[in-house]
Protein backbone atom coordinates (compact mmCIF):
# COMPACT_ATOMS: atom_id res chain seq x y z
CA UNK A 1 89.78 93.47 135.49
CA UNK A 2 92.79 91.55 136.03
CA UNK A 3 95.80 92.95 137.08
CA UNK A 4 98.05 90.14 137.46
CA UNK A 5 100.35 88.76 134.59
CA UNK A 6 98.48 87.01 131.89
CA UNK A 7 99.81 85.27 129.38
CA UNK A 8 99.31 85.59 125.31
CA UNK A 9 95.41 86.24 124.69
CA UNK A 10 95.18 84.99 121.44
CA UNK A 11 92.61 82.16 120.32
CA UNK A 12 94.75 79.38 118.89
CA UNK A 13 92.19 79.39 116.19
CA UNK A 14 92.32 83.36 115.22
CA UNK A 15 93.81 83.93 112.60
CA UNK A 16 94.84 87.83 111.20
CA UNK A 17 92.48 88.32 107.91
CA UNK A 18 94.30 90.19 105.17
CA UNK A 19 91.45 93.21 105.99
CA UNK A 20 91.88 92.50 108.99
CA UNK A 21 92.22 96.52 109.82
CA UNK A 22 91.28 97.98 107.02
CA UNK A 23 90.35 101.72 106.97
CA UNK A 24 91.58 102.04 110.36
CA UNK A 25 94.24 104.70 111.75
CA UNK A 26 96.65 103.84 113.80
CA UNK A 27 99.43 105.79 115.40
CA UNK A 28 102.75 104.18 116.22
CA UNK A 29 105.67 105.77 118.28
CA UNK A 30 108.99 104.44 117.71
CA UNK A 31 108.05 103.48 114.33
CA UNK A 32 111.59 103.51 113.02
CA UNK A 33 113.10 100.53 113.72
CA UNK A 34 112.56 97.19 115.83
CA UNK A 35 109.42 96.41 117.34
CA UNK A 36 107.49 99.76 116.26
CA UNK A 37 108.96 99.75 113.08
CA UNK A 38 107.67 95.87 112.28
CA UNK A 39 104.38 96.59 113.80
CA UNK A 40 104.17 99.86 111.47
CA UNK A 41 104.52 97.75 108.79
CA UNK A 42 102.41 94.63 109.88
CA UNK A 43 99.35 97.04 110.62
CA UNK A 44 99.64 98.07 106.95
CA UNK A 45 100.14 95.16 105.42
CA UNK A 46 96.35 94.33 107.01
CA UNK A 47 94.85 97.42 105.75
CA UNK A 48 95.85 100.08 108.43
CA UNK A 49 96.36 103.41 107.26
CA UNK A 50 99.75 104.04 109.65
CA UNK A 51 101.13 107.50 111.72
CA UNK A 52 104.58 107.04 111.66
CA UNK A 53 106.10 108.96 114.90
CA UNK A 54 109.42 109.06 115.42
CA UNK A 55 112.50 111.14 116.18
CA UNK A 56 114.85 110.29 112.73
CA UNK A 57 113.19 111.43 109.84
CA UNK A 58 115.61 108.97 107.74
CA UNK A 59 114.26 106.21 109.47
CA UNK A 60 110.35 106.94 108.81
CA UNK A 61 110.87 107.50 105.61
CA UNK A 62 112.52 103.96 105.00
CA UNK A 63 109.43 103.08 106.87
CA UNK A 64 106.94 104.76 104.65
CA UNK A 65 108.95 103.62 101.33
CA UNK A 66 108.52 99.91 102.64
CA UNK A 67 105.04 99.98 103.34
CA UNK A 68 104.52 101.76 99.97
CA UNK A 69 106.36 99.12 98.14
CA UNK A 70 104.41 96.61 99.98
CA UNK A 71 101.70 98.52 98.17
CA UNK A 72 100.07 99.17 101.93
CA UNK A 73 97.77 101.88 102.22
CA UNK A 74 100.04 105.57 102.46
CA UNK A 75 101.04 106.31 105.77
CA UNK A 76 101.76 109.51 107.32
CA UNK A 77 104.91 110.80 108.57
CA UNK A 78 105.51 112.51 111.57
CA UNK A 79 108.90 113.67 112.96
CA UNK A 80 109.16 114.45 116.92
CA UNK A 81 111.60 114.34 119.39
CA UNK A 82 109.61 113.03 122.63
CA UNK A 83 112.86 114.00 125.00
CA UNK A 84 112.67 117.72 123.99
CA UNK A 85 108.35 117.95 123.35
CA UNK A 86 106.05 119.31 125.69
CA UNK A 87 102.11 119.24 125.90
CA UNK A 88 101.44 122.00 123.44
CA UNK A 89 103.22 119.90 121.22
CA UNK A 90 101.44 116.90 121.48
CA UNK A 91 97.97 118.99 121.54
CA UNK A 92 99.56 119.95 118.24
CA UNK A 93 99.77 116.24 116.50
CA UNK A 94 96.27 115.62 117.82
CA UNK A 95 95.27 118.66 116.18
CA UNK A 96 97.12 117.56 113.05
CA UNK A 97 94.94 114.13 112.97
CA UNK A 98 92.07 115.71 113.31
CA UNK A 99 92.29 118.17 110.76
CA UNK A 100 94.28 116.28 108.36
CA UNK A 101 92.71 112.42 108.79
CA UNK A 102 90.02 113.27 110.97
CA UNK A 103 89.58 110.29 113.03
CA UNK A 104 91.94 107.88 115.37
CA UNK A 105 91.42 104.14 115.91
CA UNK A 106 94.51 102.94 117.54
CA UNK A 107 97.88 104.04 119.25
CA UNK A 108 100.87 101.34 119.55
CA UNK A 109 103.27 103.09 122.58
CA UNK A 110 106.31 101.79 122.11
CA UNK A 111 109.52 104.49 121.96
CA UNK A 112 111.71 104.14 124.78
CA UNK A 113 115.48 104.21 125.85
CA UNK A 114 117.42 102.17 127.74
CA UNK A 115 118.86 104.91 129.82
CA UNK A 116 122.01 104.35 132.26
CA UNK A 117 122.55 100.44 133.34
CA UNK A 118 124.08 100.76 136.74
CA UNK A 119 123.39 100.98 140.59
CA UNK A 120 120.30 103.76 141.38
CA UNK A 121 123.64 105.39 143.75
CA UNK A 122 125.51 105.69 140.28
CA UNK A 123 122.78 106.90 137.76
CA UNK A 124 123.52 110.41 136.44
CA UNK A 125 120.25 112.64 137.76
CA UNK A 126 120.24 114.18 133.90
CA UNK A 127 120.67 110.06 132.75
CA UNK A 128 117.23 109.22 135.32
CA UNK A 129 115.41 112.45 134.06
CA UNK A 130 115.65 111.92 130.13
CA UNK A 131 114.89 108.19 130.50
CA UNK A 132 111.81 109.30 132.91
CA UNK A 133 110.51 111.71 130.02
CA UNK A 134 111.00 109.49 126.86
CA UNK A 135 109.29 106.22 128.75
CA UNK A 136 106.84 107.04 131.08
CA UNK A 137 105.91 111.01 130.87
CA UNK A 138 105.70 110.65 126.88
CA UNK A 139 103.06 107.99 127.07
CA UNK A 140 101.32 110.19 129.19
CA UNK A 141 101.08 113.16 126.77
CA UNK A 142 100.50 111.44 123.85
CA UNK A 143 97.53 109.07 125.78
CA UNK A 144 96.39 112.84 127.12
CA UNK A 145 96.22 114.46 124.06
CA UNK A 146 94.47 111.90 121.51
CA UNK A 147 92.15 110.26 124.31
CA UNK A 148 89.16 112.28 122.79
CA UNK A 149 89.87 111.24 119.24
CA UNK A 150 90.33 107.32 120.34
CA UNK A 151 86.86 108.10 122.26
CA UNK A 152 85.56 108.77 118.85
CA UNK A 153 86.11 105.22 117.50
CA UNK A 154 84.08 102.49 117.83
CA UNK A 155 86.76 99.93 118.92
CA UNK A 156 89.76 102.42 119.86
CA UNK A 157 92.76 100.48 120.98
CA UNK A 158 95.53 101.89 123.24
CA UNK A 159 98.45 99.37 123.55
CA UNK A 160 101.32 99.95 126.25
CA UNK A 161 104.87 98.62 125.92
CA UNK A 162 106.23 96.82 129.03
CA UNK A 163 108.85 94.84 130.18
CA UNK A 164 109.52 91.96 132.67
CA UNK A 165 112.10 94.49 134.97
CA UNK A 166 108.64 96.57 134.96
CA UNK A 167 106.92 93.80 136.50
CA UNK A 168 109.50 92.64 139.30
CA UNK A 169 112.33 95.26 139.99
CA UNK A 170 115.81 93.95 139.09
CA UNK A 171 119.25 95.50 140.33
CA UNK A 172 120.97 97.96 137.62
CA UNK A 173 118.00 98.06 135.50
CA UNK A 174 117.61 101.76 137.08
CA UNK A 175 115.57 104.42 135.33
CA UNK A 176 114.32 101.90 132.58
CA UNK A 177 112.48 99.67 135.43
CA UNK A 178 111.54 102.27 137.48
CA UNK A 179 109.63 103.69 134.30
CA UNK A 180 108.08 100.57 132.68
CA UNK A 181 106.57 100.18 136.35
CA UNK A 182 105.03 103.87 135.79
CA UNK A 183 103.84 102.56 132.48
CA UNK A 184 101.70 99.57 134.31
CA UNK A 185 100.46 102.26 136.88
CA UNK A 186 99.14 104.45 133.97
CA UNK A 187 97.96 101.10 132.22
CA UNK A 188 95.93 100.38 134.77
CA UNK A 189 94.59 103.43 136.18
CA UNK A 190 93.25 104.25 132.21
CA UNK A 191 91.58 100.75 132.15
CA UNK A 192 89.70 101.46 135.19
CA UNK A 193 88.92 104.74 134.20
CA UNK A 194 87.59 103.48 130.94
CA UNK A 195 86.25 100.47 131.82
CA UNK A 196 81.96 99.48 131.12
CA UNK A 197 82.52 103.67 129.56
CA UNK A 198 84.40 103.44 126.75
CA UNK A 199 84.67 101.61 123.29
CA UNK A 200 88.60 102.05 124.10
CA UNK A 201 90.12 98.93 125.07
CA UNK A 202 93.93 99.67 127.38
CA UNK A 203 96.24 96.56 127.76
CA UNK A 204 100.14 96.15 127.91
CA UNK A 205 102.63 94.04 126.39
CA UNK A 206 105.54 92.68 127.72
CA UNK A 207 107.44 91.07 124.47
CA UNK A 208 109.92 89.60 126.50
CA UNK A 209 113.49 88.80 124.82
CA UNK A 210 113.43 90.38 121.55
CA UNK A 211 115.79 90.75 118.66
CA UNK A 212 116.34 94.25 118.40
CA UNK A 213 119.18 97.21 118.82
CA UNK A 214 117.96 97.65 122.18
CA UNK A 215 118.28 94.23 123.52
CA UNK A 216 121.81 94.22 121.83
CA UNK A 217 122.85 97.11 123.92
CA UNK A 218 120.84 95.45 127.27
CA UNK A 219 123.03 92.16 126.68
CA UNK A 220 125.61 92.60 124.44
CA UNK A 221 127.07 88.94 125.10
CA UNK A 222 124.08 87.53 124.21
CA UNK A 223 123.54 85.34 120.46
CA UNK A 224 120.64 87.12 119.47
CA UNK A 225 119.93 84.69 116.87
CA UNK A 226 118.79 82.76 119.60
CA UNK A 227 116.29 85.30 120.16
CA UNK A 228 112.44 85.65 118.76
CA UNK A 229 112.31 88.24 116.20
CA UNK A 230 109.57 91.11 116.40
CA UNK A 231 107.99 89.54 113.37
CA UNK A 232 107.44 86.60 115.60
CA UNK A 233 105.55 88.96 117.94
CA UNK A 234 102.75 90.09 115.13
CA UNK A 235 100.04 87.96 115.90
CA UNK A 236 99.45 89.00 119.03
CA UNK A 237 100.03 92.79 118.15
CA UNK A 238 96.94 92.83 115.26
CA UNK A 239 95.00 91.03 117.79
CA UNK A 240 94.76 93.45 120.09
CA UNK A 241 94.50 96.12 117.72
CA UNK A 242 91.57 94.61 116.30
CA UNK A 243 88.14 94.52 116.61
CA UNK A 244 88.42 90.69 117.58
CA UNK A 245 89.83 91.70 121.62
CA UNK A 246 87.13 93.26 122.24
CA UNK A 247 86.77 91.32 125.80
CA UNK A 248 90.46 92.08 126.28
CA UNK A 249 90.81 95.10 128.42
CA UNK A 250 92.99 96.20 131.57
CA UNK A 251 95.46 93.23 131.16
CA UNK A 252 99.00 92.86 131.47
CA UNK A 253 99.95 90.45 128.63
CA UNK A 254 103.56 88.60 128.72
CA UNK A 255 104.33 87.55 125.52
């Protein structure tokens, strides 16, 4: 297993079949807007019946009515504020997908804040803490609870989101880098764990300089036109949700 920086994964001749993940269930956090939100979507638009997590119901539900008018298999909706959650509450949406869908092939983790820009001296302890739960302790819980129903699959996929200030640590980036480094640790430590074990498959993705609110907020002199989109990002996402990555596990992908 490789544990240092590799770059996109993807076979220049792969290409993403229209069934590409057809009858398989995949949960996405952060599935209201930017990356999750486009990912949501692309995983439909191949065939993959979609959990939509997020905390703004508004926002999953323009979500849902896109995929639907995409005429994408129906996806679920599922409303949850990961700041305020604790385990009993993520024991409770595994319990929902078991009882309600009954099996689990894939889990995109990709809600997260920015938190507090500024010198680790300056951060607000309250600012550090609620970044800390909704980035690095949320991925946690929700890789804790559904573990045994990704076990259950035959090719379950678990799919961290990174970031380059989680790779090298970068002044002001505070709670934000400090947490996408926890997200490697966990990364890692789960690929070992499951590694020559499981059918589950654990990587991360950095996706670099993104178009996307967050970004905005991260460099708000920037032209973000300039920028890849998350559409741009796709290919590599269905990959690694697919069947086809198989070989891929335990890697830290930079986009």
């Amino acid at each position: 297993m490789t544990l240092q920086p590799t770059n996109n994964p993807v076979p220049l001749s792969w290409t993403a079949t229209p069934d590409l993940l057809k009858s398989k269930i995949i949960l996405v956090t952060g599935a209201g807007d930017g990356i999750g939100a486009t990912a949501a979507k692309t995983f439909a638009r191949h065939g993959a019946t979609v959990i939509l997590l997020g905390r703004t119901q508004e926002k999953l539900e323009h979500i849902y009515d896109e995929i639907m008018s995409d005429d994408g298999p129906e996806p679920f909706i599922y409303p949850m504020d990961l700041l305020s959650s604790d385990y009993e509450d993520y024991q409770k949406l595994a319990d929902a997908i078991e009882s309600d869908i009954g099996q689990l092939d894939g889990v995109l983790l990709n809600a997260a804040v920015l938190g507090q820009k500024t010198a680790i001296s300056n951060i607000k302890t309250q600012a550090w803490m609620d970044c800390m739960q909704i980035n690095l302790h949320s991925n946690f819980l929700t890789t804790k609870a559904l573990l045994p129903l990704l076990e259950l699959s035959n090719a379950g996929r678990l799919l961290f989101t990174s970031s380059s200030v989680g790779r090298i640590g970068k002044a002001y980036w505070g709670a934000y880098a400090v947490s996408k480094f926890g997200v490697e640790g966990l990364m890692q430590v789960l690929a070992d764990e499951t590694e020559n074990v499981s059918n589950i498959r654990v990587n991360s993705i950095n996706p670099g300089a993104t178009r996307t609110s967050m970004r905005a907020a991260a460099y708000p002199g920037e032209n973000p036109t300039k920028l890849k989109t998350p559409e741009q990002l796709m290919t590599l996402y269905l990959y690694l949700m697919s069947e086809d990555s198989q070989s891929i596990h335990g890697q830290m992908i930079d986009y």
